[in-house]
C-alpha atoms as a PDB file:
ATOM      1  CA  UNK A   1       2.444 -33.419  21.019  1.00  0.00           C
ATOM      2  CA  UNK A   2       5.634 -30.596  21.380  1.00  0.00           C
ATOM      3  CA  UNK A   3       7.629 -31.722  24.368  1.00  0.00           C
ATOM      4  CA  UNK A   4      10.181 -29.306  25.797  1.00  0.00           C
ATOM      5  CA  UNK A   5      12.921 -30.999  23.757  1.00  0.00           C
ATOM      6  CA  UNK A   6      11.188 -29.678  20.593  1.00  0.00           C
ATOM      7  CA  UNK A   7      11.297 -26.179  22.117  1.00  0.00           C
ATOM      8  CA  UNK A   8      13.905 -24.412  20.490  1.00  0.00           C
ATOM      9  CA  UNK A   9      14.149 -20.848  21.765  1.00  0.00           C
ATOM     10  CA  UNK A  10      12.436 -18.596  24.260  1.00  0.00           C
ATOM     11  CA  UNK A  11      11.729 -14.788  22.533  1.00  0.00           C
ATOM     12  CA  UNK A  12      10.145 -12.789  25.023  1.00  0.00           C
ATOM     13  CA  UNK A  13       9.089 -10.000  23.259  1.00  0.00           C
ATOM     14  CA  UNK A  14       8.506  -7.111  26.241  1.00  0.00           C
ATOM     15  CA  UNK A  15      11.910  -5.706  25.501  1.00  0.00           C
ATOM     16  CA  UNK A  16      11.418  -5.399  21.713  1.00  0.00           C
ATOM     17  CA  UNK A  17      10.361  -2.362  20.136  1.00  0.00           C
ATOM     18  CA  UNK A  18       6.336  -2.870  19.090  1.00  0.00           C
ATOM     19  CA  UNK A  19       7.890  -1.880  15.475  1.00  0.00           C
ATOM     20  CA  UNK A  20       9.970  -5.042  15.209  1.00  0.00           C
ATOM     21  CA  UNK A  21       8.136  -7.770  17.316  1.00  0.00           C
ATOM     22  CA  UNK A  22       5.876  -9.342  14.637  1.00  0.00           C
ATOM     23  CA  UNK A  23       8.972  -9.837  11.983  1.00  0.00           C
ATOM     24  CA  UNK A  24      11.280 -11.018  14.846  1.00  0.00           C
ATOM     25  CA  UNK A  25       9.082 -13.530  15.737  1.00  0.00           C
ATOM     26  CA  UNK A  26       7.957 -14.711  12.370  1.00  0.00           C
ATOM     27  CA  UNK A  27      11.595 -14.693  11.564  1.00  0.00           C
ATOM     28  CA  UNK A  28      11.973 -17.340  14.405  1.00  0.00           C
ATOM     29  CA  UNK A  29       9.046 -19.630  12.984  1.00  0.00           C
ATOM     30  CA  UNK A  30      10.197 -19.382   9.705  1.00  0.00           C
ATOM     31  CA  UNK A  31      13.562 -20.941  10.967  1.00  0.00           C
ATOM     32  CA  UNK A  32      11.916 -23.902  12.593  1.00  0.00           C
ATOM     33  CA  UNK A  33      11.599 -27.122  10.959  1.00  0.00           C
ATOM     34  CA  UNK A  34       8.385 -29.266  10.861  1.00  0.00           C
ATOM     35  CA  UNK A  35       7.883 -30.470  14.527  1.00  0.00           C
ATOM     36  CA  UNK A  36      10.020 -28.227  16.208  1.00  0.00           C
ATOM     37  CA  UNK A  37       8.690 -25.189  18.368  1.00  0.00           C
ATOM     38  CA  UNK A  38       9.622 -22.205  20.153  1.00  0.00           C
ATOM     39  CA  UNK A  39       7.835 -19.875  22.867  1.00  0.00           C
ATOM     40  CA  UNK A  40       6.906 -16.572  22.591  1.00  0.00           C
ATOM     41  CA  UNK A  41       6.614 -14.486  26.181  1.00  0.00           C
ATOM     42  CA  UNK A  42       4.740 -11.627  26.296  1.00  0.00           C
ATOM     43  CA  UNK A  43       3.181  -8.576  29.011  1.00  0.00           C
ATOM     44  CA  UNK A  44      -0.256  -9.443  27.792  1.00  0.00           C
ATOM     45  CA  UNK A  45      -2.700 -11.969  25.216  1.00  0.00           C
ATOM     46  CA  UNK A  46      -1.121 -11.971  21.975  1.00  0.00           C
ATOM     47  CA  UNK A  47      -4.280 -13.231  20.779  1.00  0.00           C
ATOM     48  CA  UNK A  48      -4.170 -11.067  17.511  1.00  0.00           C
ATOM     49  CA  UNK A  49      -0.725 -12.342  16.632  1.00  0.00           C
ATOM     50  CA  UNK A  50      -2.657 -15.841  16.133  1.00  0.00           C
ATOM     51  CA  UNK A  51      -4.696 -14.404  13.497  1.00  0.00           C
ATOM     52  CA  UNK A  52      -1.643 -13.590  11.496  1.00  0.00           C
ATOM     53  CA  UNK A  53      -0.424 -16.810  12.253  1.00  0.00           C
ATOM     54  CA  UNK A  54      -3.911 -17.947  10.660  1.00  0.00           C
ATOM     55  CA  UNK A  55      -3.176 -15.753   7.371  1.00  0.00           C
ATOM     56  CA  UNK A  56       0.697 -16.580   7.204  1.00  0.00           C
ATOM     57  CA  UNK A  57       1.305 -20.063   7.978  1.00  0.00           C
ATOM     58  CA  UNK A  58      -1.905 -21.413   6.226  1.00  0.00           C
ATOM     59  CA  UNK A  59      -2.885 -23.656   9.363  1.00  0.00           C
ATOM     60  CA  UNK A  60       0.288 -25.349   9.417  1.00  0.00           C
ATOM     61  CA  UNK A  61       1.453 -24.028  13.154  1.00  0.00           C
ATOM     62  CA  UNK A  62       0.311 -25.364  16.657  1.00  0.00           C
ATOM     63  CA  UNK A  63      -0.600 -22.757  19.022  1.00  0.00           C
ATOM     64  CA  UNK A  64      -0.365 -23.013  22.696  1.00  0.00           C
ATOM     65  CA  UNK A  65      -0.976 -21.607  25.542  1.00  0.00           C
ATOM     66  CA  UNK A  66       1.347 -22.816  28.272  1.00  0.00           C
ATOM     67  CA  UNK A  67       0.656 -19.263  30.678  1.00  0.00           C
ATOM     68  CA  UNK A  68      -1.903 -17.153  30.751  1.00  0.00           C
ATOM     69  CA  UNK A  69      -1.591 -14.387  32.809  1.00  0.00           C
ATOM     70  CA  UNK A  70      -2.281 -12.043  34.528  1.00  0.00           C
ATOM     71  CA  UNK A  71       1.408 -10.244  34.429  1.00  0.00           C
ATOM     72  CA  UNK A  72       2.790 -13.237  31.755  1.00  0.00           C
ATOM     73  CA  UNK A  73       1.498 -15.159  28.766  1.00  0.00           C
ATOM     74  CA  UNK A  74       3.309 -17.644  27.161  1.00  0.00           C
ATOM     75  CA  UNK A  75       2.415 -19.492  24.027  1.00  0.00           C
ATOM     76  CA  UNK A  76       4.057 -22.183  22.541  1.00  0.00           C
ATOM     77  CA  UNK A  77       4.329 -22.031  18.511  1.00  0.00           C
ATOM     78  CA  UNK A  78       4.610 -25.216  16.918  1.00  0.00           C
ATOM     79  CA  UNK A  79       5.902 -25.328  13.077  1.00  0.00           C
ATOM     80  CA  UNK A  80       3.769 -28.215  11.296  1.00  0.00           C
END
């Protein structure tokens, strides 16, 4: 279980240009060591993200949702 300890950064994303969001925050997983974890804030469901998560990190990544809407979602990424 990811406590807040293992939370390592907040990226909210809603100021980012759409161009640069998805290699920002894979930039940030790929940074984390096993265990640790970092939250991603967006304006609406990054459910489609996960999927890329799904291709990318080869099931080795927790995915959370610690807020889900209806103006904020937040979902905590766990490196495995």
């Amino acid at each position: 279980m990811t406590t807040m300890s293992d939370v390592r950064a907040v990226l909210d994303v809603r100021s980012l240009p759409c161009t640069t969001r998805r290699a920002t925050i894979f930039g940030m997983f790929d940074a984390l060591e096993s265990g640790q974890a970092f939250e991603i804030v967006n304006d609406h469901d990054p459910a489609p993200l996960r999927g890329h998560f799904e291709a990318r990190a080869d099931g080795s990544y927790d995915w959370t949702y610690v807020e889900a809407g209806p103006r904020e979602w937040r979902v905590r990424t766990t490196r495995g």
